[in-house]
Protein backbone atom coordinates (compact mmCIF):
# COMPACT_ATOMS: atom_id res chain seq x y z
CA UNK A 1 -13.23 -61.75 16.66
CA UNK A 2 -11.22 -64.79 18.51
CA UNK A 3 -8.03 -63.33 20.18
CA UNK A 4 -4.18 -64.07 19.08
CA UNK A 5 -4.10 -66.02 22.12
CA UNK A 6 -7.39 -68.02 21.52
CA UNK A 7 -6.54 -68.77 18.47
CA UNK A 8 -3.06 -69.78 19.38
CA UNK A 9 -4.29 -72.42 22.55
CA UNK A 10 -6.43 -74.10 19.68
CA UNK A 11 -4.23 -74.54 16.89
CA UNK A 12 -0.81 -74.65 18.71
CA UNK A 13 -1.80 -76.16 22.37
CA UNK A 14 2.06 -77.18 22.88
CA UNK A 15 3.14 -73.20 21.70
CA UNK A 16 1.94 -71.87 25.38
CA UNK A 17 3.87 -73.77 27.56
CA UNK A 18 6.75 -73.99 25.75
CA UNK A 19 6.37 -70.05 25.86
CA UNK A 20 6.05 -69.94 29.42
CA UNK A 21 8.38 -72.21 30.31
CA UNK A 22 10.85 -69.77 27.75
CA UNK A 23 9.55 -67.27 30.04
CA UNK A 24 10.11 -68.16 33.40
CA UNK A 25 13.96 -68.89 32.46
CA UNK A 26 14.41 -65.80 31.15
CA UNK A 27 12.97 -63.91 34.09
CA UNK A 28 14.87 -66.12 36.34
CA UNK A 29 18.24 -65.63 35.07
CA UNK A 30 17.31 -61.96 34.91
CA UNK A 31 16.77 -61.81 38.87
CA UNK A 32 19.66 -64.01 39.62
CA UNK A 33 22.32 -63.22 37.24
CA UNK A 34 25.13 -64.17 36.66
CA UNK A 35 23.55 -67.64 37.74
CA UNK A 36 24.94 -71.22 37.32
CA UNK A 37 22.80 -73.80 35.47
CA UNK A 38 22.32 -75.94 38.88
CA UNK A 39 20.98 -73.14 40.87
CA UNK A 40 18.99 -71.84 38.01
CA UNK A 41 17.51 -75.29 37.55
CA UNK A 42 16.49 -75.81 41.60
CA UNK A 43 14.68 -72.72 41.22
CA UNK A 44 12.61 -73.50 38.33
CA UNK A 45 11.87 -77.19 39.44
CA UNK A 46 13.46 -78.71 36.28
CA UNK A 47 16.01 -81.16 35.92
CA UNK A 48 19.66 -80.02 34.69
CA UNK A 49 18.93 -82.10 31.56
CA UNK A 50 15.68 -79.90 30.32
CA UNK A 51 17.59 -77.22 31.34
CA UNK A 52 20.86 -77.60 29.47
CA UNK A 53 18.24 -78.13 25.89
CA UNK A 54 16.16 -74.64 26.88
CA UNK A 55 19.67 -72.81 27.35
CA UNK A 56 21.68 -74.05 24.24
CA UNK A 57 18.06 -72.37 22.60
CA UNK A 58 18.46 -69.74 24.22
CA UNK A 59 22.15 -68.81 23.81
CA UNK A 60 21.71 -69.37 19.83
CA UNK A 61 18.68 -66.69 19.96
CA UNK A 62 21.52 -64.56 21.20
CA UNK A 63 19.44 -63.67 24.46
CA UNK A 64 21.73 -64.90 26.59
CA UNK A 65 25.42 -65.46 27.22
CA UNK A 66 26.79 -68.32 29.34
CA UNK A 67 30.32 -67.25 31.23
CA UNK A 68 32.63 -69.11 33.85
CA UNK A 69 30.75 -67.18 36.44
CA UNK A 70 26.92 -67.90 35.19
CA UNK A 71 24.46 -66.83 32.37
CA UNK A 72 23.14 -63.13 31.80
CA UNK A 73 20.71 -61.42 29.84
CA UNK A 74 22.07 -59.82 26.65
CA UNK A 75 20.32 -56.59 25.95
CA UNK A 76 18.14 -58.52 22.88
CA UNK A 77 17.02 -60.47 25.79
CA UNK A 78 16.50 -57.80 28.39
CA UNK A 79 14.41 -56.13 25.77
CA UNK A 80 12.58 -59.35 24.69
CA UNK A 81 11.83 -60.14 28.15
CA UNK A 82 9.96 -57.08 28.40
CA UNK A 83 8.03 -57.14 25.74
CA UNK A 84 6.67 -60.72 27.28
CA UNK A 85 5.61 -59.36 30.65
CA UNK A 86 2.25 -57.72 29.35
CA UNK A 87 1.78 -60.69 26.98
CA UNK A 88 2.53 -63.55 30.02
CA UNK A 89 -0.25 -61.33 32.37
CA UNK A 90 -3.06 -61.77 29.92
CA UNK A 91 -2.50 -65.42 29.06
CA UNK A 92 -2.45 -65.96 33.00
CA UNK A 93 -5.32 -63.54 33.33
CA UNK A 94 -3.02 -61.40 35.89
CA UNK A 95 -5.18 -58.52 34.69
CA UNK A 96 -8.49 -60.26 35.38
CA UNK A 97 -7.29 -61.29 38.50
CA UNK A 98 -6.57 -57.91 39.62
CA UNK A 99 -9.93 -56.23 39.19
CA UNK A 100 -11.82 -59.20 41.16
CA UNK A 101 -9.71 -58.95 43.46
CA UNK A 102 -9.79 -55.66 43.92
CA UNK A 103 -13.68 -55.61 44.05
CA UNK A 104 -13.77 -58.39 46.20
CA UNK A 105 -11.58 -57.13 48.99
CA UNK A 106 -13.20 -53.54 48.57
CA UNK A 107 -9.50 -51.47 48.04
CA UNK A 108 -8.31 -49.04 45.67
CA UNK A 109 -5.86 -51.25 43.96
CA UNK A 110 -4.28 -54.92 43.36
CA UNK A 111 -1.13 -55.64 41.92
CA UNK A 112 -0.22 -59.17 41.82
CA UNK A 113 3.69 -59.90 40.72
CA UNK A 114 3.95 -63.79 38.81
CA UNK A 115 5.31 -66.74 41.33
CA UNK A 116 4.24 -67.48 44.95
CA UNK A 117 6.99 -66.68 47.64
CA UNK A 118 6.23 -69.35 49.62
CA UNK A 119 8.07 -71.52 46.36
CA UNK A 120 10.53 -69.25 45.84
CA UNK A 121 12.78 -66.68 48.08
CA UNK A 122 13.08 -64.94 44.52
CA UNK A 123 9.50 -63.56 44.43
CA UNK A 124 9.43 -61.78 46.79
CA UNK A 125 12.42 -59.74 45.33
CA UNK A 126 9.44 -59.50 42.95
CA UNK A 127 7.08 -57.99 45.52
CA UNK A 128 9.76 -55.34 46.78
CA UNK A 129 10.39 -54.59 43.01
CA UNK A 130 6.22 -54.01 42.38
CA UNK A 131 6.07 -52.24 46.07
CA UNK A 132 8.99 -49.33 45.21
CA UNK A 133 7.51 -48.94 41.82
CA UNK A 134 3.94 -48.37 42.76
CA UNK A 135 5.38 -45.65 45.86
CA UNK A 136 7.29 -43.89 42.90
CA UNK A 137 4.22 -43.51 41.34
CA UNK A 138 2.67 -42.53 44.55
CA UNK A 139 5.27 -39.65 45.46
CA UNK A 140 4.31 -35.64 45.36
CA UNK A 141 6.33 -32.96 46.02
CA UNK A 142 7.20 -33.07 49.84
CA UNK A 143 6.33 -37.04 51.11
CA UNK A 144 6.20 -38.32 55.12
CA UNK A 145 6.33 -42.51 54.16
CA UNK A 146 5.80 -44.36 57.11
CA UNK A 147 7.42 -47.61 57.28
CA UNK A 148 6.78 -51.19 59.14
CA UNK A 149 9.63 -53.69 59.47
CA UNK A 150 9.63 -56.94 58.10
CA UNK A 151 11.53 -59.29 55.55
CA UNK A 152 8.99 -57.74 52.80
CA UNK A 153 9.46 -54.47 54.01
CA UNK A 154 13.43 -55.33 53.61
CA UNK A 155 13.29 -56.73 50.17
CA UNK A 156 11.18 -52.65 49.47
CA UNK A 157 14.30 -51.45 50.11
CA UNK A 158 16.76 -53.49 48.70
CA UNK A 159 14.86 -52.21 45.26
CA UNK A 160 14.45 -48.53 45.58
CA UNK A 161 16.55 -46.26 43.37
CA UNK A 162 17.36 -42.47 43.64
CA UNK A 163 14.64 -40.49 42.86
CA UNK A 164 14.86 -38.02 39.92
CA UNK A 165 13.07 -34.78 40.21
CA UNK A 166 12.54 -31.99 42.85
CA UNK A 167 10.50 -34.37 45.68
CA UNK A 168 11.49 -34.49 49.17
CA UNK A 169 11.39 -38.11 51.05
CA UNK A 170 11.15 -38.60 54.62
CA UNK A 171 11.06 -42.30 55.65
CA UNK A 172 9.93 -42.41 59.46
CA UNK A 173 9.16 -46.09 61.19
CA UNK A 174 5.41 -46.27 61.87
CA UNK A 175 6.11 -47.94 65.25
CA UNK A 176 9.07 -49.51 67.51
CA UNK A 177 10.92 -52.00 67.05
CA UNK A 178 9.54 -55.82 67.03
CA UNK A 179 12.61 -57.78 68.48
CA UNK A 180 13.28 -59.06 66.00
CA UNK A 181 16.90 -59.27 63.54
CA UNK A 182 17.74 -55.98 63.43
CA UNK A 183 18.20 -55.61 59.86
CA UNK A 184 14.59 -56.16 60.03
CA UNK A 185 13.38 -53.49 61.88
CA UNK A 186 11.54 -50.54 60.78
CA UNK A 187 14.37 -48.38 62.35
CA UNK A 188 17.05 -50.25 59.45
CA UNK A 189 14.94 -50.15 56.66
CA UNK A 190 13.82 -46.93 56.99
CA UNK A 191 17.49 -45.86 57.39
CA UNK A 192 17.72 -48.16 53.72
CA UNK A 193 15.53 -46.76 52.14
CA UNK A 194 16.98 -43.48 52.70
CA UNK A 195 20.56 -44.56 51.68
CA UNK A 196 18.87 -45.72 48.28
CA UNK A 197 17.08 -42.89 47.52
CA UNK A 198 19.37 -40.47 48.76
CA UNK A 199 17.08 -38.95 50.94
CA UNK A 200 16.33 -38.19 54.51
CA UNK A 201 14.77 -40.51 57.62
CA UNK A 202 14.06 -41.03 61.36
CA UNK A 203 14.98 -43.45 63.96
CA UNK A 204 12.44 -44.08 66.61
CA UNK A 205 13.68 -45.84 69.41
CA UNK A 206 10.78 -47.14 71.66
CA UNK A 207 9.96 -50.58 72.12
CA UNK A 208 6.88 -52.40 69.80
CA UNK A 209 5.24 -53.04 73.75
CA UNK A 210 4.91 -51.66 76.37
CA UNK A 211 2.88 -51.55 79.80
CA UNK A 212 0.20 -48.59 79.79
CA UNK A 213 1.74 -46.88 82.32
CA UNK A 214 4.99 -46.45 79.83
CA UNK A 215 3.42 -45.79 77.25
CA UNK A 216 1.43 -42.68 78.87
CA UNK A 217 5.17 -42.08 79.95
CA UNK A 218 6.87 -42.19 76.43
CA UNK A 219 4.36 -40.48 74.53
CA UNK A 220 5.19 -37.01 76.17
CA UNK A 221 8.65 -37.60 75.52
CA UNK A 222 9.61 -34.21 73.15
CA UNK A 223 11.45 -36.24 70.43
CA UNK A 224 8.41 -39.12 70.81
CA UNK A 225 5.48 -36.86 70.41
CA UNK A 226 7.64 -35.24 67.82
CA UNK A 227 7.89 -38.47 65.39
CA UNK A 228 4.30 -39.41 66.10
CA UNK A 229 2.81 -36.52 64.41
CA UNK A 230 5.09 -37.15 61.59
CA UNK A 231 3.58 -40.52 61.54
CA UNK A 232 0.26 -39.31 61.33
CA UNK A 233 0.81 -36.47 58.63
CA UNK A 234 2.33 -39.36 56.35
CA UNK A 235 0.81 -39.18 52.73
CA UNK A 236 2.17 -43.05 52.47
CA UNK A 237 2.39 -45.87 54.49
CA UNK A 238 4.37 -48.93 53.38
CA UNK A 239 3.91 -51.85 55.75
CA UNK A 240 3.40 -56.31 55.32
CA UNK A 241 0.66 -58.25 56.78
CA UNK A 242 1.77 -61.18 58.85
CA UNK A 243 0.72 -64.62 60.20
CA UNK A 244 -0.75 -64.00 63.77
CA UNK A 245 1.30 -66.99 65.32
CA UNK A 246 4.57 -66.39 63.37
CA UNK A 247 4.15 -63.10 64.38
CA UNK A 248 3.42 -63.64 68.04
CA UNK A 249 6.33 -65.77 68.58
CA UNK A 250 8.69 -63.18 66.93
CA UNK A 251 7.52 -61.06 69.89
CA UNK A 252 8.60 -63.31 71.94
CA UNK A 253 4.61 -63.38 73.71
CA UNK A 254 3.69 -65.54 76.32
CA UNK A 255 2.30 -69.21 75.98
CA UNK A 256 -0.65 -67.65 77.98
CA UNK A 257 -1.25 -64.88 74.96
CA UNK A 258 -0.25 -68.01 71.94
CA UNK A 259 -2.97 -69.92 73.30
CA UNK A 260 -5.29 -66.99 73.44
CA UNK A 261 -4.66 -66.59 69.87
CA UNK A 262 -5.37 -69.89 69.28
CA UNK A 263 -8.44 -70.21 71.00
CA UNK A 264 -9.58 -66.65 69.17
CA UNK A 265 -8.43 -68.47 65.83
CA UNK A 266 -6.12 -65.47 65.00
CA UNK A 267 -5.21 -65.97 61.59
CA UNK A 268 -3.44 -62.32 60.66
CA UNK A 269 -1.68 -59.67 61.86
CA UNK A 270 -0.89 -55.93 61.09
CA UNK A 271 0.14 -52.59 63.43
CA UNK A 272 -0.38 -54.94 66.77
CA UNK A 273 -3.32 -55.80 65.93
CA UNK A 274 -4.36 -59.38 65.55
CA UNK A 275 -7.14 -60.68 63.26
CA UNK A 276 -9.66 -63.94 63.13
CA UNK A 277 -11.12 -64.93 59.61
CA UNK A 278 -13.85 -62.62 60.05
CA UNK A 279 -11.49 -59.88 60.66
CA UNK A 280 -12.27 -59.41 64.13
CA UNK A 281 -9.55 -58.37 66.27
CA UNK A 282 -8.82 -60.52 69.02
CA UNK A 283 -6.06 -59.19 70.30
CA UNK A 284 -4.06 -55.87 70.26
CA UNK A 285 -0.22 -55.18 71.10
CA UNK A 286 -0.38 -51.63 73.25
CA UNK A 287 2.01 -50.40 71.02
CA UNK A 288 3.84 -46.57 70.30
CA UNK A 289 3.02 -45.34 66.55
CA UNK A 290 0.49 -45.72 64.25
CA UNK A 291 -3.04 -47.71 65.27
CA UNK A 292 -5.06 -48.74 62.54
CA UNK A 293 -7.65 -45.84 63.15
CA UNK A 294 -4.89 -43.56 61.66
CA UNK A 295 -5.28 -45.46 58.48
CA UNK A 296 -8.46 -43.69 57.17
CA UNK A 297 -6.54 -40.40 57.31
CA UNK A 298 -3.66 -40.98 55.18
CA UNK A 299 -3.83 -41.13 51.10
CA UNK A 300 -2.04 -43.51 50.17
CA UNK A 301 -1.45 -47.03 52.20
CA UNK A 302 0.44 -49.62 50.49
CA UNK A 303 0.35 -53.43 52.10
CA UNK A 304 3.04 -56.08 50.82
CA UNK A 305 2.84 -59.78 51.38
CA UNK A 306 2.33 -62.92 49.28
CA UNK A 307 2.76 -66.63 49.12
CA UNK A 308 -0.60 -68.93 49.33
CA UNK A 309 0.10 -69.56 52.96
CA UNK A 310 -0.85 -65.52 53.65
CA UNK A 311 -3.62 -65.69 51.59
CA UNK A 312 -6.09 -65.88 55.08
CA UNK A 313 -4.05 -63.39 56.85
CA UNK A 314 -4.47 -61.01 53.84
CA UNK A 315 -8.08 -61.71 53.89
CA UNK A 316 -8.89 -61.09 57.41
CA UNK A 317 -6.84 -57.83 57.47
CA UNK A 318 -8.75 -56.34 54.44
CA UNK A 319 -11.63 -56.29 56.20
CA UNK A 320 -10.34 -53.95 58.51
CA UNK A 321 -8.49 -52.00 55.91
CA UNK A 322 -8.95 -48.47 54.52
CA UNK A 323 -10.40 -48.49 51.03
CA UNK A 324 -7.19 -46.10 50.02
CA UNK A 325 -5.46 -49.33 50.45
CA UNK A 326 -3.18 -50.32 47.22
CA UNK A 327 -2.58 -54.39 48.18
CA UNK A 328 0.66 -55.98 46.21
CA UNK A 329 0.79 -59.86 46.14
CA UNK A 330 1.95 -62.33 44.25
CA UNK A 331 0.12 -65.22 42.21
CA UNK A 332 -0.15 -68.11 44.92
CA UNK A 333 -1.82 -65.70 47.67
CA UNK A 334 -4.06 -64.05 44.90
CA UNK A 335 -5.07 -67.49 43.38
CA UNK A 336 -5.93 -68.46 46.95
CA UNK A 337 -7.95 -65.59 48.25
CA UNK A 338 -9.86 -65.93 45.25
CA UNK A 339 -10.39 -70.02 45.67
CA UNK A 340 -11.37 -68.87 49.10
């Protein structure tokens, strides 16, 4: 028997975009409230005109309200909203796109949250809100998570909640810093993430690279040695993939190590390592904390990044990764990974 939704696309063709345009407003104004119509409308790509028809709908369905300061959800819309998400993933075949992807890159798990960051800032509030859902999920009684830094990493935070229950959380950085902002360093997030959950973390303050002489140094260090085998014990690991160039330069590297990159056509980065399409590494940062041979030995690792421009960095890391690996993404990278 023919699907709802089969049915529907035949009889009704203009019903499903008018639904998903419906949709995406809803969702939007549910991330960004309160939000003006102007700013709503430059994140949707629609003109104020379209816009100002879809809201006056809207506003007489009683699912939103439109103030001096912006529009909100009313609670018939917060619930409505809701009850479209599982509906909205099988007409885009989120569900489908999951599983392939999951068999393709060989992991334990795919989520893939709607949008594609590289479009929007706004998704990947999206990712962070997929990423601290799936680790609550994830979390046992006692729990060592191991963090990277990183703007995805940042936007984790930003959307983890006290956790109710008996569980103890430790957030400890997986490595040193990577010179970069300091908000978006493993040592701040972690600290975060602590501050939302009400729990408990570590600072480690060693540098992301260092000479091997230092690092034979620093490792000895009491308090060092200490926090590595915390790292290592950690039943979770949350941490983003990056672009190997973008990355590179956040280091600050040399032109002589950028061009070595690019001759190696380095497409991805994770941990210090650095990653051709093949997911060879090319290149590795000497850095203090966790090296990707650690991976195998922890339960749960959790990697966050999307927009379609990460799509080859995600690739090439995967082939490297542990199959424990749980990979949340949005639409654009997963649409691309699976276009190849």
């Amino acid at each position: 028997m023919q699907s709802f939704i089969d049915i529907t696309k035949r009889l009704l063709p203009d019903f499903l975009p008018v639904l998903q345009k419906r949709y995406s407003i809803l969702r939007y104004i549910g991330i960004m409230q309160p939000v003006g119509r102007r700013s709503l409308a430059v994140s949707l790509g629609l003109t104020e005109r379209i816009l100002r028809s879809e809201v006056d709908f809207l506003k007489k369905q009683n699912l939103i309200t439109a103030h001096n300061v912006g529009m909100r959800l009313t609670q018939e819309g917060k619930n409505l909203l809701e009850d479209l998400e599982g509906l909205m993933r099988e007409l885009k075949g989120i569900d489908v796109l999951e599983l392939e992807l999951k068999h393709r890159l060989g992991i334990q798990k795919v989520i893939i949250v709607p949008g594609d960051t590289d479009e929007s800032p706004l998704v990947k509030g999206e990712l962070g809100k997929a990423a601290a859902a799936c680790m609550k999920k994830l979390l046992q009684g006692k729990n060592i998570i191991a963090v990277t830094g990183g703007t995805t990493m940042a936007a984790v935070a930003d959307q983890l909640l006290p956790e109710s229950g008996h569980k103890e959380l430790l957030f400890v950085p997986a490595r040193g810093g990577v010179g970069e902002d300091v908000q978006n360093q493993a040592n701040t997030i972690c600290a975060i993430m602590a501050k939302n959950t009400r729990s408990k973390h570590r600072v480690f303050y060693v540098p992301d690279q260092v000479s091997t002489d230092i690092y034979q140094s620093l490792i000895r260090e009491p308090d060092i040695h200490e926090n590595l085998e915390l790292i290592q014990s950690a039943n979770i690991v949350l941490h983003g993939i990056g672009d190997a160039i973008t990355m590179a330069e956040r280091r600050k590297s040399s032109p002589d190590l950028l061009k070595k990159l690019e001759d190696r056509h380095a497409v991805g980065e994770a941990f210090g390592y650095y990653f051709n399409e093949e997911g060879e590494i090319v290149h590795k940062v000497l850095t203090i904390g966790i090296q990707l041979e650690n991976l195998g030995n922890i339960p749960n690792v959790v990697a966050v990044a999307g927009g379609a421009s990460k799509a080859k960095a995600i690739k090439a890391y995967m082939k490297k990764a542990p199959t424990s690996t749980i990979l949340i993404t949005d639409e654009g990278a997963a649409e691309r990974l699976i276009k190849g």
